[in-house]
PDB file of N, CA and C in Angstrom:
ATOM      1  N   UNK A   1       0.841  -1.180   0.000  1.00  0.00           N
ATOM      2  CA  UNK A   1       0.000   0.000   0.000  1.00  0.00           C
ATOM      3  C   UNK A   1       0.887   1.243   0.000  1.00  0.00           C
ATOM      4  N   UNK A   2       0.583   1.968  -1.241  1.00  0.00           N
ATOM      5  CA  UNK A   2       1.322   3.326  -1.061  1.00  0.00           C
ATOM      6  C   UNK A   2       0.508   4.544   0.061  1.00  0.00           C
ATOM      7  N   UNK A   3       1.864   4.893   0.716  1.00  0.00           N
ATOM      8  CA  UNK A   3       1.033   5.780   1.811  1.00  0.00           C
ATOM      9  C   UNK A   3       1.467   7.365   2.181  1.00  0.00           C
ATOM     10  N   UNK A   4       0.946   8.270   2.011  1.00  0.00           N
ATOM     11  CA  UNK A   4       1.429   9.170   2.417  1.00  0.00           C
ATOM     12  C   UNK A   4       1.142   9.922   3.949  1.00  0.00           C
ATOM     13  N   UNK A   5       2.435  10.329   3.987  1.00  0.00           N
ATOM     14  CA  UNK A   5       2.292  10.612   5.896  1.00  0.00           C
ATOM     15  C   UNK A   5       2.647  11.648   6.048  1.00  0.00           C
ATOM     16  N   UNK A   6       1.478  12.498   6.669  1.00  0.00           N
ATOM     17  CA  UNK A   6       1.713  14.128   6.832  1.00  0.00           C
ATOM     18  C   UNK A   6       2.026  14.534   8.547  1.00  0.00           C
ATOM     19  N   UNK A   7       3.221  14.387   8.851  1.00  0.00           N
ATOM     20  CA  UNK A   7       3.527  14.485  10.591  1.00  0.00           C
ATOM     21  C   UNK A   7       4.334  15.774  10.233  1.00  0.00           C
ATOM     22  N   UNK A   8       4.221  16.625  11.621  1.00  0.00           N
ATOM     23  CA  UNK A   8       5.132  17.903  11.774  1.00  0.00           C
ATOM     24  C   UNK A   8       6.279  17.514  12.325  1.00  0.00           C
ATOM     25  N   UNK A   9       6.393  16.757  13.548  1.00  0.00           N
ATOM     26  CA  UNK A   9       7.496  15.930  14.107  1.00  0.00           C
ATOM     27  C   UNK A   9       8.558  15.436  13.236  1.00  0.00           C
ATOM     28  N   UNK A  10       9.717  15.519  13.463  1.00  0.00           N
ATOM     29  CA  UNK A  10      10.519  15.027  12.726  1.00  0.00           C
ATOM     30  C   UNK A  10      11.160  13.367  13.404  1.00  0.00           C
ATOM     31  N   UNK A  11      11.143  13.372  15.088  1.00  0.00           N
ATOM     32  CA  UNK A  11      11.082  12.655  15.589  1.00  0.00           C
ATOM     33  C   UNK A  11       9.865  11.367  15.134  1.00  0.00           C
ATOM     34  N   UNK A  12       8.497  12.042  14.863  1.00  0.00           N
ATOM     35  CA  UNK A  12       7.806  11.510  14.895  1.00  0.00           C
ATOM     36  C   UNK A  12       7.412  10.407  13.716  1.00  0.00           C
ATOM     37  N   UNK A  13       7.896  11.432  12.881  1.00  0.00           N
ATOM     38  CA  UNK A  13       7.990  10.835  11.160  1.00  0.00           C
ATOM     39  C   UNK A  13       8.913   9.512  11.322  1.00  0.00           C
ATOM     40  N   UNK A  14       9.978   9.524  11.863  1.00  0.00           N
ATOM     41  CA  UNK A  14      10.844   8.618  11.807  1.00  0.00           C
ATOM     42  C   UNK A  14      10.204   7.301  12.822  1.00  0.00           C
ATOM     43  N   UNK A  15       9.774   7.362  13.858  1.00  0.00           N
ATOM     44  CA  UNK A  15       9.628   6.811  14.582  1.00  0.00           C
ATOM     45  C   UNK A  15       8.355   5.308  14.066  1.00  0.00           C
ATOM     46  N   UNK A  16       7.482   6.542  13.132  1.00  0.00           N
ATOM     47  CA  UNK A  16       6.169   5.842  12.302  1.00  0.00           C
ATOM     48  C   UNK A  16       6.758   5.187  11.069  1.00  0.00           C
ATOM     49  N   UNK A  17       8.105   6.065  10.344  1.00  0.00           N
ATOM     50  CA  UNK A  17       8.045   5.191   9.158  1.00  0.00           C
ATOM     51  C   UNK A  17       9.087   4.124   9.749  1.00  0.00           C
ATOM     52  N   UNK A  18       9.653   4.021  10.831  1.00  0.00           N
ATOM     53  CA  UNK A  18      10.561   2.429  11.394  1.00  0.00           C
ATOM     54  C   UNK A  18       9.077   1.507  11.366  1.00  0.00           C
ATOM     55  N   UNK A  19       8.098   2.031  12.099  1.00  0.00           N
ATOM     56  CA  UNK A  19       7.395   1.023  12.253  1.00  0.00           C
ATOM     57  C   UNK A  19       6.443   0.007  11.082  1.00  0.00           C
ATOM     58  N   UNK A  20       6.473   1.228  10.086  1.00  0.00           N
ATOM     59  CA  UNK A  20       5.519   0.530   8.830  1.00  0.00           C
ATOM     60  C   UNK A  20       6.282   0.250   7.468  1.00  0.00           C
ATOM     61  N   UNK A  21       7.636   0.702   7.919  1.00  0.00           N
ATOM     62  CA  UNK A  21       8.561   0.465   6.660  1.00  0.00           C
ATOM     63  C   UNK A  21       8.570  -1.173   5.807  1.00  0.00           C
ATOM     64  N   UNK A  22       8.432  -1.867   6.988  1.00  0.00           N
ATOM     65  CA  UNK A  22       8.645  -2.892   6.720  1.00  0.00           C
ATOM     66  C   UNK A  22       7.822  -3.973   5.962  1.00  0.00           C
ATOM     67  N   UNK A  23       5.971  -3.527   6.238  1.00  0.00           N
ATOM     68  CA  UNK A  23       4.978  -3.940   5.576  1.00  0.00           C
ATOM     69  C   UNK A  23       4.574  -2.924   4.741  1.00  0.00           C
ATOM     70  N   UNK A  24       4.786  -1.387   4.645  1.00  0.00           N
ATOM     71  CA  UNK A  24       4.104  -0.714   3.364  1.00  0.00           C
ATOM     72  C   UNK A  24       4.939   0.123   3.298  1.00  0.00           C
ATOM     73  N   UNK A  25       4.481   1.023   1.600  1.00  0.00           N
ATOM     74  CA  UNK A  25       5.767   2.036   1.321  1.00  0.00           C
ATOM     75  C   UNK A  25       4.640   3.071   1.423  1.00  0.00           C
ATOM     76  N   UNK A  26       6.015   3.669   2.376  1.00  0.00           N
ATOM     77  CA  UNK A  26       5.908   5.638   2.561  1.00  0.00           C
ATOM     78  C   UNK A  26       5.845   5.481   1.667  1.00  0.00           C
ATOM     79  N   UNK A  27       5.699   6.413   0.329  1.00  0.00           N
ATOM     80  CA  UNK A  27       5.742   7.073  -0.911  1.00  0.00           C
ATOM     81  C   UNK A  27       6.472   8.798  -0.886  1.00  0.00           C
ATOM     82  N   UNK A  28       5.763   9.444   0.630  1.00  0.00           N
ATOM     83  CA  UNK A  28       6.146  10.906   0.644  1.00  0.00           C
ATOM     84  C   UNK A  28       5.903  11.001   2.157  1.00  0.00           C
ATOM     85  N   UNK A  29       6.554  12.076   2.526  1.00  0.00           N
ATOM     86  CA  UNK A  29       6.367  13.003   3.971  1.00  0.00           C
ATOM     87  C   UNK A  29       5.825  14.090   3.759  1.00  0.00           C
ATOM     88  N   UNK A  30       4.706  15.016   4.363  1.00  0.00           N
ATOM     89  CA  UNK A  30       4.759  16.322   4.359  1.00  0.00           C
ATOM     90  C   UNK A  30       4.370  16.719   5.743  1.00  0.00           C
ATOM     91  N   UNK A  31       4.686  17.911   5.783  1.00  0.00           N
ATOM     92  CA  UNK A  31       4.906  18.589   7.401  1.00  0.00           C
ATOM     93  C   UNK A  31       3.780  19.678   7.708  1.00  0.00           C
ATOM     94  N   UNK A  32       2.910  20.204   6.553  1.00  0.00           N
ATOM     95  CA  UNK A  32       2.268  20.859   6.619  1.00  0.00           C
ATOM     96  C   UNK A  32       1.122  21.199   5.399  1.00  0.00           C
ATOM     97  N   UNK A  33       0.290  21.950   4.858  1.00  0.00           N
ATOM     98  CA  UNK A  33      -1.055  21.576   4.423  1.00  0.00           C
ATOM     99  C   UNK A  33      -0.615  21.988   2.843  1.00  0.00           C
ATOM    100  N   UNK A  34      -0.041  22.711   2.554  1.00  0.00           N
ATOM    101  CA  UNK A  34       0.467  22.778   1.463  1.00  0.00           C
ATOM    102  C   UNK A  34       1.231  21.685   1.033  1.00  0.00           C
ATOM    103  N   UNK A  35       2.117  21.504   2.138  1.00  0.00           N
ATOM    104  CA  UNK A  35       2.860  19.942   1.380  1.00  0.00           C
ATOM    105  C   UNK A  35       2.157  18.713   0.994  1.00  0.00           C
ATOM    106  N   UNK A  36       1.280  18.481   2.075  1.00  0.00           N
ATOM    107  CA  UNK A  36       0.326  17.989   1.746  1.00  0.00           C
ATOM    108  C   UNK A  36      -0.625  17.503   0.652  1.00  0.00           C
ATOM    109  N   UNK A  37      -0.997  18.622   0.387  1.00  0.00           N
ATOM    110  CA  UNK A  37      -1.673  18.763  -0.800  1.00  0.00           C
ATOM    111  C   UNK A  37      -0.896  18.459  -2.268  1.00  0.00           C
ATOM    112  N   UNK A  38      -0.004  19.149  -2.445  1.00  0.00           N
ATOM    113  CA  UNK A  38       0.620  19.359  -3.531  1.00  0.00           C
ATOM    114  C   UNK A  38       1.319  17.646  -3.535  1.00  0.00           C
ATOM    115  N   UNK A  39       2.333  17.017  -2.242  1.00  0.00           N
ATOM    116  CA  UNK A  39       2.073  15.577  -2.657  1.00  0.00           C
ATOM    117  C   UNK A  39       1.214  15.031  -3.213  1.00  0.00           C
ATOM    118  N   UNK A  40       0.203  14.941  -2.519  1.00  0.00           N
ATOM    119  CA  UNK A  40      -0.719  13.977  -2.624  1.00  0.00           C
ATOM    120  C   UNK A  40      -1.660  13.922  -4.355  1.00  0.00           C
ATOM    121  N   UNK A  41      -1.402  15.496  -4.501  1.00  0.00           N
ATOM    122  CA  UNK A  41      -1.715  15.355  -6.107  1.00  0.00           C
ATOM    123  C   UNK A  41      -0.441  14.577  -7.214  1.00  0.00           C
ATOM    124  N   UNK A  42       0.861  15.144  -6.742  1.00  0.00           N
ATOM    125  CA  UNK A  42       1.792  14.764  -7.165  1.00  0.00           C
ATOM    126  C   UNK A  42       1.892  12.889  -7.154  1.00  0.00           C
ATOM    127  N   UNK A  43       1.772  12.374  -6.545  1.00  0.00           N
ATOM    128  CA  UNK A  43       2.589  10.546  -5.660  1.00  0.00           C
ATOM    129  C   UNK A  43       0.747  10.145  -5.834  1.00  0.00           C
ATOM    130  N   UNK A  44      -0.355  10.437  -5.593  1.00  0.00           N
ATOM    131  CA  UNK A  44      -1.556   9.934  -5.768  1.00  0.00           C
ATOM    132  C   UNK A  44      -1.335   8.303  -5.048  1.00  0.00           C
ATOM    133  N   UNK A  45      -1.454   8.592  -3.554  1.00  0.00           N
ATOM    134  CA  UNK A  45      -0.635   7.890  -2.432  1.00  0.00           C
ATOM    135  C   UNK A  45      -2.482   7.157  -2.090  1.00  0.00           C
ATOM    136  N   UNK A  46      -2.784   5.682  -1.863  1.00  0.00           N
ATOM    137  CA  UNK A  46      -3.308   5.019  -1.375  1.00  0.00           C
ATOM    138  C   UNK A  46      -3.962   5.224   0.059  1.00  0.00           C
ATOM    139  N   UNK A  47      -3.290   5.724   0.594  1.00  0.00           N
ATOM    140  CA  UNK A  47      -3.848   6.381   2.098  1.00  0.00           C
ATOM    141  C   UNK A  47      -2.718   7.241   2.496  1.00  0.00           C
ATOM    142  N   UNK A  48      -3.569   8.126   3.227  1.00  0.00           N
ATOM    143  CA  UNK A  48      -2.576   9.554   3.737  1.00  0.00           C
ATOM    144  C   UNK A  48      -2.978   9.110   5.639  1.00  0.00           C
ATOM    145  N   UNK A  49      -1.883   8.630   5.898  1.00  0.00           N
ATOM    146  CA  UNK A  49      -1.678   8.891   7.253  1.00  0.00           C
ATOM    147  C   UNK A  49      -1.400  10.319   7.812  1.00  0.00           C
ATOM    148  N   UNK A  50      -2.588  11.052   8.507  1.00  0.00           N
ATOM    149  CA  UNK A  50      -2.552  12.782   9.068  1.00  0.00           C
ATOM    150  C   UNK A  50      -2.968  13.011   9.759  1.00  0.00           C
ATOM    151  N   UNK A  51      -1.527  13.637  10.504  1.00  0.00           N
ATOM    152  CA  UNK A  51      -1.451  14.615  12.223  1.00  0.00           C
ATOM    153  C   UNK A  51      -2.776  14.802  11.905  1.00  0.00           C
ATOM    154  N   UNK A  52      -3.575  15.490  13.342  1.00  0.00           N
ATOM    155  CA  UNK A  52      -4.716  15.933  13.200  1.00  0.00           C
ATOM    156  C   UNK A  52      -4.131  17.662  13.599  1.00  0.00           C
ATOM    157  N   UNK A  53      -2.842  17.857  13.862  1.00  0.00           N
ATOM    158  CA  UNK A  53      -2.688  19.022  14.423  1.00  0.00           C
ATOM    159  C   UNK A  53      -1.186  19.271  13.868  1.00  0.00           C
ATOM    160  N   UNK A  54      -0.786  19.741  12.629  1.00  0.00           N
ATOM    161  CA  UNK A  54       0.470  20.013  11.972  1.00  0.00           C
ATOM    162  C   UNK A  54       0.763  21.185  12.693  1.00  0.00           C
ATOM    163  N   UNK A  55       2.182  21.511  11.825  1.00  0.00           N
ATOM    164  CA  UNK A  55       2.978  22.946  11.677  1.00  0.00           C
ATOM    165  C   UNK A  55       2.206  24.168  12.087  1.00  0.00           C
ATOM    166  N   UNK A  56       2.599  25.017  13.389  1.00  0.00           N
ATOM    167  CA  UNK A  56       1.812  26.454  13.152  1.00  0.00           C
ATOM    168  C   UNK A  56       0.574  26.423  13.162  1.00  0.00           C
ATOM    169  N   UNK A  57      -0.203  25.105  14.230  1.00  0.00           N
ATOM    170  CA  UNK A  57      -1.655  25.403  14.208  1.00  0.00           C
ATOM    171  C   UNK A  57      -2.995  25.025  13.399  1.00  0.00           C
ATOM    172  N   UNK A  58      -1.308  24.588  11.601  1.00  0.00           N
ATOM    173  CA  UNK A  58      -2.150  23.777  10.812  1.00  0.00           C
ATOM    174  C   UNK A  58      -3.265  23.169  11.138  1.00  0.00           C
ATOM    175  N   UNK A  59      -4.420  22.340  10.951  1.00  0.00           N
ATOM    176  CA  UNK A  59      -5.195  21.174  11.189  1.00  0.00           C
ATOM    177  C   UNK A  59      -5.199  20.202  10.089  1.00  0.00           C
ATOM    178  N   UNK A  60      -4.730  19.302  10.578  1.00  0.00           N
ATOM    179  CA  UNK A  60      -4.480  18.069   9.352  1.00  0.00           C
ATOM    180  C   UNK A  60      -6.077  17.850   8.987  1.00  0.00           C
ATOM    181  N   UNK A  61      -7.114  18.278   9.591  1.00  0.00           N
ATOM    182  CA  UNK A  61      -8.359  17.926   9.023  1.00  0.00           C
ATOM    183  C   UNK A  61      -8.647  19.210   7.920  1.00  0.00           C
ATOM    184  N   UNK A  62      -8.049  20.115   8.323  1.00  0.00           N
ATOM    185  CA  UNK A  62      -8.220  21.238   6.787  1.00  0.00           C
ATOM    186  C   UNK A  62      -7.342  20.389   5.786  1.00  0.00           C
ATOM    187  N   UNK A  63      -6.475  20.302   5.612  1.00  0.00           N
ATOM    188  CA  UNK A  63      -5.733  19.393   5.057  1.00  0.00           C
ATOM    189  C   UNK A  63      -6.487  18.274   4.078  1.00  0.00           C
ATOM    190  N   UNK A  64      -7.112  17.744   4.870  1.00  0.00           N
ATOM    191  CA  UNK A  64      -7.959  16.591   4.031  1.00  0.00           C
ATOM    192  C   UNK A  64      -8.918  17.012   3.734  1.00  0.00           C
ATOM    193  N   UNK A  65      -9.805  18.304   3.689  1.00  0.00           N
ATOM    194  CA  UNK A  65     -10.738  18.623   3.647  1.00  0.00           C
ATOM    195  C   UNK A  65     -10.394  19.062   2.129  1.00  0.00           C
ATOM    196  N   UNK A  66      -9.268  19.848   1.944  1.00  0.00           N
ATOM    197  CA  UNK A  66      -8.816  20.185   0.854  1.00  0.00           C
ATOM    198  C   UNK A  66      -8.601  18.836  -0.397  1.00  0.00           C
ATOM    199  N   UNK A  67      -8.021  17.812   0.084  1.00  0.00           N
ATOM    200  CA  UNK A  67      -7.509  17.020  -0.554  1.00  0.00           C
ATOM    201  C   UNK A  67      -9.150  16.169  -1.088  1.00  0.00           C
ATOM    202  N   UNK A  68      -9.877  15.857   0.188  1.00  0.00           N
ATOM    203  CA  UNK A  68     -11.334  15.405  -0.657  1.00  0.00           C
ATOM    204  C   UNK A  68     -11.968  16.722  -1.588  1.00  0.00           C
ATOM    205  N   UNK A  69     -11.907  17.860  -1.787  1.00  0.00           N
ATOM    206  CA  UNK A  69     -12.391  18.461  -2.532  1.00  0.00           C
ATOM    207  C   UNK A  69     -11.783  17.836  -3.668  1.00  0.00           C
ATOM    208  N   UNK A  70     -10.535  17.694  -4.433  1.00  0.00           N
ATOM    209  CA  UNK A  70     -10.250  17.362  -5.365  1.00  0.00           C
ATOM    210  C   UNK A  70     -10.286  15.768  -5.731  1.00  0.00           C
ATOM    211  N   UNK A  71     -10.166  14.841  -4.519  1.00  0.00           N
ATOM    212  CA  UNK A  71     -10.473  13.520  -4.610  1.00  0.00           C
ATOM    213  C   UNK A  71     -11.733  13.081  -3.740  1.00  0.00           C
ATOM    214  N   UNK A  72     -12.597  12.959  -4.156  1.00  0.00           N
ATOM    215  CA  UNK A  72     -13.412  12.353  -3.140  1.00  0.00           C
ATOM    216  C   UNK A  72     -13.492  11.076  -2.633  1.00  0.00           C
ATOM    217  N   UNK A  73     -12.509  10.187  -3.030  1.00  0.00           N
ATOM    218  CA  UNK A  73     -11.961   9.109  -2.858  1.00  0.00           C
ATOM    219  C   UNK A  73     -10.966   8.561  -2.316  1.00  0.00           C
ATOM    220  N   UNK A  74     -10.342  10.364  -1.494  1.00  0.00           N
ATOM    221  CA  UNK A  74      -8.958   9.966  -0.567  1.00  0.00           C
ATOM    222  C   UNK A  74      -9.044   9.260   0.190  1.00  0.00           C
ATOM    223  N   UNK A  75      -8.273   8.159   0.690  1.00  0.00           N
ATOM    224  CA  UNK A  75      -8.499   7.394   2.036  1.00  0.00           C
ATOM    225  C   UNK A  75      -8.171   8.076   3.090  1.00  0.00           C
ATOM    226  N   UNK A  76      -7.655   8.330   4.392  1.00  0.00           N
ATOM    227  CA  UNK A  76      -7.570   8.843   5.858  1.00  0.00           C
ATOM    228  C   UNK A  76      -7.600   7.810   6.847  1.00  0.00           C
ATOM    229  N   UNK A  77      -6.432   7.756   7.574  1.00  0.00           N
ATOM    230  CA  UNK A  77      -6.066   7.336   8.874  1.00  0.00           C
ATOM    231  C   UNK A  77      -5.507   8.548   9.593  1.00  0.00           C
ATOM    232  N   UNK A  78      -6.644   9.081  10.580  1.00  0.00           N
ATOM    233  CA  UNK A  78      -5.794  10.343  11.159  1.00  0.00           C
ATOM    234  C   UNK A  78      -5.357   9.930  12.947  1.00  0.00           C
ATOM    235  N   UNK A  79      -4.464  10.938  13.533  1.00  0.00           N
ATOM    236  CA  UNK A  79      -3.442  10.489  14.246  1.00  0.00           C
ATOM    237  C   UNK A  79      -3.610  12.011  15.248  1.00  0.00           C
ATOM    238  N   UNK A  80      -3.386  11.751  16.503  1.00  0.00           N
ATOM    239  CA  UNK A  80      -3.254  12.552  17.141  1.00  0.00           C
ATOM    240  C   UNK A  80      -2.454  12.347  18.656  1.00  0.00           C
ATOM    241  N   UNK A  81      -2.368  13.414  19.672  1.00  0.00           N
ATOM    242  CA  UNK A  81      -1.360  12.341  20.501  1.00  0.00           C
ATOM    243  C   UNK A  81      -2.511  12.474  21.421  1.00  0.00           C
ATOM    244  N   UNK A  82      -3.471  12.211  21.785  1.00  0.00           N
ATOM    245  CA  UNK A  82      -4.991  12.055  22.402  1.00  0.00           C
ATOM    246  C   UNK A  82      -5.834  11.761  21.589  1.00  0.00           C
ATOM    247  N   UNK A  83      -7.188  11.546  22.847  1.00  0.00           N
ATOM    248  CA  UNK A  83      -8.036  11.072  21.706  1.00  0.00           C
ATOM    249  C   UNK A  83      -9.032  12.015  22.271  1.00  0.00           C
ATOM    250  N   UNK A  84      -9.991  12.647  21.552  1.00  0.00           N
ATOM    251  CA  UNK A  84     -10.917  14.104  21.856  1.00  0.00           C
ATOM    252  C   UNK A  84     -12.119  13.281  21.144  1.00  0.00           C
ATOM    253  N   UNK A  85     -13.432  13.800  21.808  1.00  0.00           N
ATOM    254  CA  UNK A  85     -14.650  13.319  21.301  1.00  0.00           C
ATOM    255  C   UNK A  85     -15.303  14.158  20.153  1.00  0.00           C
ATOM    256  N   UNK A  86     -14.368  15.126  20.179  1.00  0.00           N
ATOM    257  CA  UNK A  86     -14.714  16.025  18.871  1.00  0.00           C
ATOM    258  C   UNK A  86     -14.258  15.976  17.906  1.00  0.00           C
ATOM    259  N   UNK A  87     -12.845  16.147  17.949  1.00  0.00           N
ATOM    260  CA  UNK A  87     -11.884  15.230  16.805  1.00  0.00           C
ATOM    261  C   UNK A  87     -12.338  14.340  16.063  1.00  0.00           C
ATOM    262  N   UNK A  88     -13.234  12.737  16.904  1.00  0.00           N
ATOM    263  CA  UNK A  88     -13.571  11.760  16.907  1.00  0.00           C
ATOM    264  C   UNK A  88     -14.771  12.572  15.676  1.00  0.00           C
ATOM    265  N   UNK A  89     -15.692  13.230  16.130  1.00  0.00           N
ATOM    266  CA  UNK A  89     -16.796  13.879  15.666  1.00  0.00           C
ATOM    267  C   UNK A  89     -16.338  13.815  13.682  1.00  0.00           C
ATOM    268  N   UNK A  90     -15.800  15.124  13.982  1.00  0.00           N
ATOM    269  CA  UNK A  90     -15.115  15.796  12.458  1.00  0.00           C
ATOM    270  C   UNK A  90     -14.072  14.618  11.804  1.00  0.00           C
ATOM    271  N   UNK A  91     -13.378  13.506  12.188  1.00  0.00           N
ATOM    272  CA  UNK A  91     -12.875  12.418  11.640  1.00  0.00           C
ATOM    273  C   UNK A  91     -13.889  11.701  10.763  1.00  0.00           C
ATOM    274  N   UNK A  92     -15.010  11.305  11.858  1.00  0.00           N
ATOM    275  CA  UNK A  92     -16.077  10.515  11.465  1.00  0.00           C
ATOM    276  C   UNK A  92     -16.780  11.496   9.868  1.00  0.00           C
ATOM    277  N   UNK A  93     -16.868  13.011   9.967  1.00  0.00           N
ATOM    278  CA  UNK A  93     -17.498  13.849   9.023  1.00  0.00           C
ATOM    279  C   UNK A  93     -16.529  13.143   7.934  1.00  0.00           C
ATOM    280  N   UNK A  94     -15.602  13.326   8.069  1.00  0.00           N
ATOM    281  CA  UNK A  94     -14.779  13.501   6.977  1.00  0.00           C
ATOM    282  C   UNK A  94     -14.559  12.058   5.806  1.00  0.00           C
ATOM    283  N   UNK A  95     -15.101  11.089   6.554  1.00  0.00           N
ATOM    284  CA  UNK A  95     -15.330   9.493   5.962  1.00  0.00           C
ATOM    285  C   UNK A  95     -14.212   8.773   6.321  1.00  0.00           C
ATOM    286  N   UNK A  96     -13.218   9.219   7.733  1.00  0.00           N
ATOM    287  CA  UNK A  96     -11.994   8.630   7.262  1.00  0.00           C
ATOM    288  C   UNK A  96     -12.338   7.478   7.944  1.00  0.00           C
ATOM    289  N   UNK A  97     -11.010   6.608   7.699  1.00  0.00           N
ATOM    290  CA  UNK A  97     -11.050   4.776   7.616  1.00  0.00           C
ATOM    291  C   UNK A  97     -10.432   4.967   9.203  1.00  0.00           C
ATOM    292  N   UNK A  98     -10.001   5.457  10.149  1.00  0.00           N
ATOM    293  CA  UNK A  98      -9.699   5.542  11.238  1.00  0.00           C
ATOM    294  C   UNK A  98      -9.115   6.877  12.126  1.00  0.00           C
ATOM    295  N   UNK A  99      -9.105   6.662  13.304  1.00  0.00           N
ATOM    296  CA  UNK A  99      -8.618   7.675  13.869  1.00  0.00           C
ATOM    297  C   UNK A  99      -7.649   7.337  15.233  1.00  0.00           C
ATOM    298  N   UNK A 100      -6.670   7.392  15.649  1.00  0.00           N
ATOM    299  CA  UNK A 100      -6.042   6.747  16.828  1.00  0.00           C
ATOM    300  C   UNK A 100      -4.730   7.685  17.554  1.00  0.00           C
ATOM    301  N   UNK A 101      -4.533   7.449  18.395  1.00  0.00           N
ATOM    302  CA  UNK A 101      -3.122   7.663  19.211  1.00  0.00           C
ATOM    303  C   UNK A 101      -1.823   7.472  18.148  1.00  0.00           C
ATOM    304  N   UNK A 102      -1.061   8.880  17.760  1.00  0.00           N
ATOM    305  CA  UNK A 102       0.151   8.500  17.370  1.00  0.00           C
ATOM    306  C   UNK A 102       1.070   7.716  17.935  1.00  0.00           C
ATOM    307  N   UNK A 103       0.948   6.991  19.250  1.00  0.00           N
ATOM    308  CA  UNK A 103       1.793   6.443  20.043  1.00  0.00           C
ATOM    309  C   UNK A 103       1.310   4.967  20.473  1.00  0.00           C
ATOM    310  N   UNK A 104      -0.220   4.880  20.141  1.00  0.00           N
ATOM    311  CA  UNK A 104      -0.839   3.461  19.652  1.00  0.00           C
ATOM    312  C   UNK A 104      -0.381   2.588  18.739  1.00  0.00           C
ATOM    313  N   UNK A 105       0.618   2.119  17.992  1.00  0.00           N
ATOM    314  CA  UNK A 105       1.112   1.928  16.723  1.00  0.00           C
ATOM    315  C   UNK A 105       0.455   1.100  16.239  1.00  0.00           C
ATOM    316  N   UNK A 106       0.292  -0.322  16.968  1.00  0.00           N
ATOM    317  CA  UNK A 106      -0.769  -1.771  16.632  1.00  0.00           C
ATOM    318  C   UNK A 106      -1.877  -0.829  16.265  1.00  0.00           C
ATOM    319  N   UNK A 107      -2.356   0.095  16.684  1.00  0.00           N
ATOM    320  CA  UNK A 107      -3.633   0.039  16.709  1.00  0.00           C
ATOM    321  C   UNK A 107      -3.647   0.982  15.195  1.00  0.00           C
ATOM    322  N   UNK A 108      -2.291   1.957  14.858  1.00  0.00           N
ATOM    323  CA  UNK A 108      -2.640   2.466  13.792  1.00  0.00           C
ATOM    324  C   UNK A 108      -2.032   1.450  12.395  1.00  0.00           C
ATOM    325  N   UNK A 109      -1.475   0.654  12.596  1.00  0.00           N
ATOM    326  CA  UNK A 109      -1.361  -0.541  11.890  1.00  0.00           C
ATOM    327  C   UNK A 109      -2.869  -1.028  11.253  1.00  0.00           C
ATOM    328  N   UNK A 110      -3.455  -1.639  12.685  1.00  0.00           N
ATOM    329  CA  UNK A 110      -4.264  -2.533  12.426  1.00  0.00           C
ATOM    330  C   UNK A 110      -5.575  -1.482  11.431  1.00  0.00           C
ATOM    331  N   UNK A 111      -5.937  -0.340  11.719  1.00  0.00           N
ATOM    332  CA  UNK A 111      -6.447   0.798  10.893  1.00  0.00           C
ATOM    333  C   UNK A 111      -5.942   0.518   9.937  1.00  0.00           C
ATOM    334  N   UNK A 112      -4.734   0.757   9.237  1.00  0.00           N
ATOM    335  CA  UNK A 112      -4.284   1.007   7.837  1.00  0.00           C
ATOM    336  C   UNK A 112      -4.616  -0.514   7.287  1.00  0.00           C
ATOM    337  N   UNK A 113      -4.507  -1.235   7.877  1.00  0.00           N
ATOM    338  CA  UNK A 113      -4.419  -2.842   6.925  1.00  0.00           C
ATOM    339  C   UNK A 113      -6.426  -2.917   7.001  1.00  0.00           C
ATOM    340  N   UNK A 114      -7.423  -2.500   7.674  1.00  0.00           N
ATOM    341  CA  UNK A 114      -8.744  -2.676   7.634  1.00  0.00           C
ATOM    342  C   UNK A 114      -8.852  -1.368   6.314  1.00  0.00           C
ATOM    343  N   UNK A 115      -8.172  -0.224   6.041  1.00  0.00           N
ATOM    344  CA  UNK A 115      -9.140   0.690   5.072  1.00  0.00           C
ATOM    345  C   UNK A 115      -8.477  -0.044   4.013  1.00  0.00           C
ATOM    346  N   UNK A 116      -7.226  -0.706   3.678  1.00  0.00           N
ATOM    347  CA  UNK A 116      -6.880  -1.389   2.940  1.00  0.00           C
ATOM    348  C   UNK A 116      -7.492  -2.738   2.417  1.00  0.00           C
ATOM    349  N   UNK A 117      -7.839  -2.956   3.229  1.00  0.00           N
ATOM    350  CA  UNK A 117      -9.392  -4.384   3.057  1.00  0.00           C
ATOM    351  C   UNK A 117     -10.566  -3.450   2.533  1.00  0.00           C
ATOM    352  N   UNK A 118     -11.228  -2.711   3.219  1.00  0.00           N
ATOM    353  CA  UNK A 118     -12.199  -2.008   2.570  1.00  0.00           C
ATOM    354  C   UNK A 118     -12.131  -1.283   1.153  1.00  0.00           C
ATOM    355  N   UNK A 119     -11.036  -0.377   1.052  1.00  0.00           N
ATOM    356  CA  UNK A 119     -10.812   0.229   0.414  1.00  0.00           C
ATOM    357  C   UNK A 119     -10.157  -0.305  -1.137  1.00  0.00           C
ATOM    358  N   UNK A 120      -9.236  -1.433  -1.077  1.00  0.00           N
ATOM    359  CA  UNK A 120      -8.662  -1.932  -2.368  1.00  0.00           C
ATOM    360  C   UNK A 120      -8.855  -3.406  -2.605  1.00  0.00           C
TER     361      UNK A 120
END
């Protein structure tokens, strides 16, 4: 599964792509909503793993909000370092295939391999 992963962390980026390197390919990194975007048109990445809270306040859910305007078929596994019942709320709006703890990893694993069953 090609995947693109939008983390601000640089720590963090690394930490996620040790963990999924091994069963799927990163394709791209971006750090913020422009990068974002402009990947994801560019690499046309299978699922976008996204912070719910980038660079400067960003919101990785503007982010995808942007990216379903032009695809309405993007997939979404979004990531946060809590879990908020509102977040939960606007995840659910947005159609994505999951939502979890950046520090959950099984659990954002086991997400990416279910929208990957659903999805392809």
């Amino acid at each position: 599964m090609r995947i693109l992963l939008v983390e601000d962390s640089k720590m963090l980026r690394k930490m996620i792509i040790a963990q999924l390197k091994p069963d799927y390919d990163i394709v791209g990194c971006a750090v913020g909503i422009e990068d974002a975007f402009a990947l994801y048109q560019k690499i046309h990445p299978q699922l976008v793993l996204m912070d719910v809270l980038l660079k400067d306040g960003e919101s990785g859910l503007t982010a995808a909000r942007q990216i379903l305007e032009h695809d309405k078929d993007a997939c979404f596994v979004f990531l946060a370092n809590y879990a908020h019942d509102r977040l939960s709320d606007d995840v659910q709006e947005l159609g994505a295939a999951g939502f979890a703890s950046k520090h959950a990893v099984r659990q954002v694993l086991d997400m990416i391999s279910q929208a990957m069953y659903e999805n392809f």
